[in-house]
Protein backbone atom coordinates (compact mmCIF):
# COMPACT_ATOMS: atom_id res chain seq x y z
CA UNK A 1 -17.49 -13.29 8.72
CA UNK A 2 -18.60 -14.64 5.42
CA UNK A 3 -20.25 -17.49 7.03
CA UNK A 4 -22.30 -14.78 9.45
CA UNK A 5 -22.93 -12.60 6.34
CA UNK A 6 -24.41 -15.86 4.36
CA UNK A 7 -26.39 -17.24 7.70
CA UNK A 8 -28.41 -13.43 7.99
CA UNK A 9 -28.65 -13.52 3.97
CA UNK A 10 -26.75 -9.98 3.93
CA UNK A 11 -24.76 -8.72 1.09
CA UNK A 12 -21.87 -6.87 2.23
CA UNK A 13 -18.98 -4.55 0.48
CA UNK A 14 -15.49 -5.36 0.97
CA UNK A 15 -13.33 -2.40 0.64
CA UNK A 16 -9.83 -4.17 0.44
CA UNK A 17 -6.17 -2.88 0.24
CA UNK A 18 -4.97 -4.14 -2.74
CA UNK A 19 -1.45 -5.53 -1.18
CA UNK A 20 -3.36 -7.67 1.51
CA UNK A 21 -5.49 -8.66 -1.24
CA UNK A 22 -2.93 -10.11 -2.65
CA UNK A 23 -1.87 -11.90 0.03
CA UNK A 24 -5.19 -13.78 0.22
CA UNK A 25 -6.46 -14.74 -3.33
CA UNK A 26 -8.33 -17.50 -1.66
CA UNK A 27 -10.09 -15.21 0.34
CA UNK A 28 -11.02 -12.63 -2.27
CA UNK A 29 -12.09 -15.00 -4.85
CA UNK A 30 -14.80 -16.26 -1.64
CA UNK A 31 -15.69 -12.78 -1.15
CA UNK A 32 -16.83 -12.96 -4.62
CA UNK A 33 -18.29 -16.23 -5.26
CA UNK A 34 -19.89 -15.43 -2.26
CA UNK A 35 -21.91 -12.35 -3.94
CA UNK A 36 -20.33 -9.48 -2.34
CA UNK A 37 -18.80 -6.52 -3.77
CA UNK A 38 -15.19 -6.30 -3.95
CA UNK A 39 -13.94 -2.38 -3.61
CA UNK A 40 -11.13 -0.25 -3.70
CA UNK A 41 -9.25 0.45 -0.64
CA UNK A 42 -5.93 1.43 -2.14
CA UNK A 43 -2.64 -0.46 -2.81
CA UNK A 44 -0.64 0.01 0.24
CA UNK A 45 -2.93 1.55 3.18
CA UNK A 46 -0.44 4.96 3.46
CA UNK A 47 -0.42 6.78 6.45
CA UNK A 48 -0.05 10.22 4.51
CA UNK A 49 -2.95 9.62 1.70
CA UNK A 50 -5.09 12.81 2.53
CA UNK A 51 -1.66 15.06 1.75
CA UNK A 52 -0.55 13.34 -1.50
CA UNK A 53 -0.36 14.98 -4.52
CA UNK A 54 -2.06 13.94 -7.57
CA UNK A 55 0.26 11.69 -9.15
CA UNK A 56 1.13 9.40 -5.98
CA UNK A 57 -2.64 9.54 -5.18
CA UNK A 58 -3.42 7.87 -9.14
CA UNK A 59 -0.38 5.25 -8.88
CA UNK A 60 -1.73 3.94 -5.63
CA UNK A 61 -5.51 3.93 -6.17
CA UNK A 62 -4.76 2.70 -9.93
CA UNK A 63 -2.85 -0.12 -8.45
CA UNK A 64 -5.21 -1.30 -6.64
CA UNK A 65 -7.84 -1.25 -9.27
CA UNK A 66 -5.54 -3.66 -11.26
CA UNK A 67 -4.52 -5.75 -8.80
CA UNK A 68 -8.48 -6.42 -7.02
CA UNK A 69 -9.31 -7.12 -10.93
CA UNK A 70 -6.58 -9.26 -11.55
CA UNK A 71 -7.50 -11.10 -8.42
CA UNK A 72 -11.53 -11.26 -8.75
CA UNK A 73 -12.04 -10.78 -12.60
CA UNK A 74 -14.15 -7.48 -11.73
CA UNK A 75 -13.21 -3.80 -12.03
CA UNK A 76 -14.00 -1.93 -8.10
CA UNK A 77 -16.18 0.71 -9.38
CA UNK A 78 -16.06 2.28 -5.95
CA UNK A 79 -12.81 3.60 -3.61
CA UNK A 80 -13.09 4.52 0.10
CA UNK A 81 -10.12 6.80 1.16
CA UNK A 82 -7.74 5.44 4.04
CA UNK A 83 -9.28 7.01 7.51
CA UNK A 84 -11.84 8.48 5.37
CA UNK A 85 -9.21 11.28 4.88
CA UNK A 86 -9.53 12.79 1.88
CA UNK A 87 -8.11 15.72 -0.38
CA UNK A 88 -8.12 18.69 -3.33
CA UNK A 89 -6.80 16.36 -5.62
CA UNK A 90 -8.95 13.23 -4.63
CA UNK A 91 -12.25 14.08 -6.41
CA UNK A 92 -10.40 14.31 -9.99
CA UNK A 93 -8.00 11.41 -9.59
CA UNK A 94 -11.38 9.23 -9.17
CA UNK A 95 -12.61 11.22 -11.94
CA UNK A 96 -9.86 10.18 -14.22
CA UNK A 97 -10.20 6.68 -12.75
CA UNK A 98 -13.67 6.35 -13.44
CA UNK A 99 -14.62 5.44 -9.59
CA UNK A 100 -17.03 7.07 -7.09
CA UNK A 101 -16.18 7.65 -3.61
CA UNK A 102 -17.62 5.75 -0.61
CA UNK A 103 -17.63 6.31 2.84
CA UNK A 104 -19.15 5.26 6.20
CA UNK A 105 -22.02 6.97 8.14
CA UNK A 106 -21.24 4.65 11.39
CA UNK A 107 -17.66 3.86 12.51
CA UNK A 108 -16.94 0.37 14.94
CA UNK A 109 -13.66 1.67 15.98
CA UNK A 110 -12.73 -2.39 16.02
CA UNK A 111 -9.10 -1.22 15.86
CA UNK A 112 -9.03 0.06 19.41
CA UNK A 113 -11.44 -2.83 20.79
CA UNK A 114 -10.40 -6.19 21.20
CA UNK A 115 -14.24 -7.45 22.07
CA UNK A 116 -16.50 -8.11 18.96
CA UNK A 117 -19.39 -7.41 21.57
CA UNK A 118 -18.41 -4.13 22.40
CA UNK A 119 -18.24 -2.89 18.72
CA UNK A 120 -21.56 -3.92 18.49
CA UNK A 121 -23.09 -2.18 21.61
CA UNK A 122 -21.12 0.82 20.19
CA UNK A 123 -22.99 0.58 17.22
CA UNK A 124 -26.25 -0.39 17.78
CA UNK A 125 -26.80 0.82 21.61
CA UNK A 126 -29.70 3.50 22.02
CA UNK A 127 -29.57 3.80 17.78
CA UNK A 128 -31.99 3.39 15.05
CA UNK A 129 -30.03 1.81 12.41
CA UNK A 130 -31.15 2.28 8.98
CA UNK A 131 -30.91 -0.72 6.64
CA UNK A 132 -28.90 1.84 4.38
CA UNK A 133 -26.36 2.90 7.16
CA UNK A 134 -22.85 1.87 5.98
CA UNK A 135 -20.66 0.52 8.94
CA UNK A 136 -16.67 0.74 9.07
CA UNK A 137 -14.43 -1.89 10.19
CA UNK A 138 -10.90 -1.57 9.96
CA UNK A 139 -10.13 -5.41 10.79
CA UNK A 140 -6.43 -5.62 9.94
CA UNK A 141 -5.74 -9.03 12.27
CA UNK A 142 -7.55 -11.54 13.60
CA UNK A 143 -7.40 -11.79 17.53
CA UNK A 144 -5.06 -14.41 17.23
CA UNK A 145 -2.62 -12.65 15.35
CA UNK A 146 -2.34 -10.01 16.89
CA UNK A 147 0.98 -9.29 19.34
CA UNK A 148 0.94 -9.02 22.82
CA UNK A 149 2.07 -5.47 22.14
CA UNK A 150 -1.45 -4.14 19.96
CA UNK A 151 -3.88 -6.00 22.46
């Protein structure tokens, strides 16, 4: 991907979960040599973030603040919610946290399509794509990793 990004000269933002993050220091610290933003996804990806309650909601985000700083040397200054879900307490957790929220205006559903090709004709078939749009991808696996079972 970085290698497609560099090849079209495009500047992308990375919203990471912090945990995977750390699983690929290598990775992030490319991401960032590589002169694309490094974001906030939070820590641990939870299933129930939109009905968390303010203090959960600032341990997780927070944590994930330190740890993509920790791993690139830059604060995120941005946070996209998981599933774009959001809540009450959301807007002054970010607040306190000093980070604006981000979110998508096209979606690739890549989760639920195995074919790369067929995210793309999603995306770009019979639209008029702004250079400003912001696309989603959820890319948790590569093909190859994935089981049997999620394909």
């Amino acid at each position: 991907m970085l290698d497609l990004l560099d090849a079209f000269n495009v500047r992308a933002t990375f919203f990471c979960i912090g945990a995977k993050a750390q699983c690929h220091p290598a990775l992030v610290g490319e991401i960032v040599a590589r002169s694309h933003a490094l974001e906030n996804h939070s820590q641990v990806h939870v299933h129930t973030f939109s009905v968390t309650f303010p203090g959960s909601l600032t341990r997780e985000i927070d944590t994930a603040q330190h740890t993509l700083e920790a791993l690139s040397g830059e604060c995120p200054m941005f946070f996209r919610a998981p599933a774009d879900l959001r809540n009450l307490f959301l807007e002054p957790v970010l607040h306190k946290l000093d980070l604006r929220l981000a979110a998508w205006t096209w979606h690739g559903y890549d989760t639920r399509e195995r074919y790369p090709q067929r995210v793309a004709k999603r995306l770009l078939d019979g639209s008029t794509v702004s250079h400003r749009a912001t696309f989603c991808f959820c890319t948790t696996a590569t093909p190859h990793t994935r089981s049997k079972a999620s394909r």
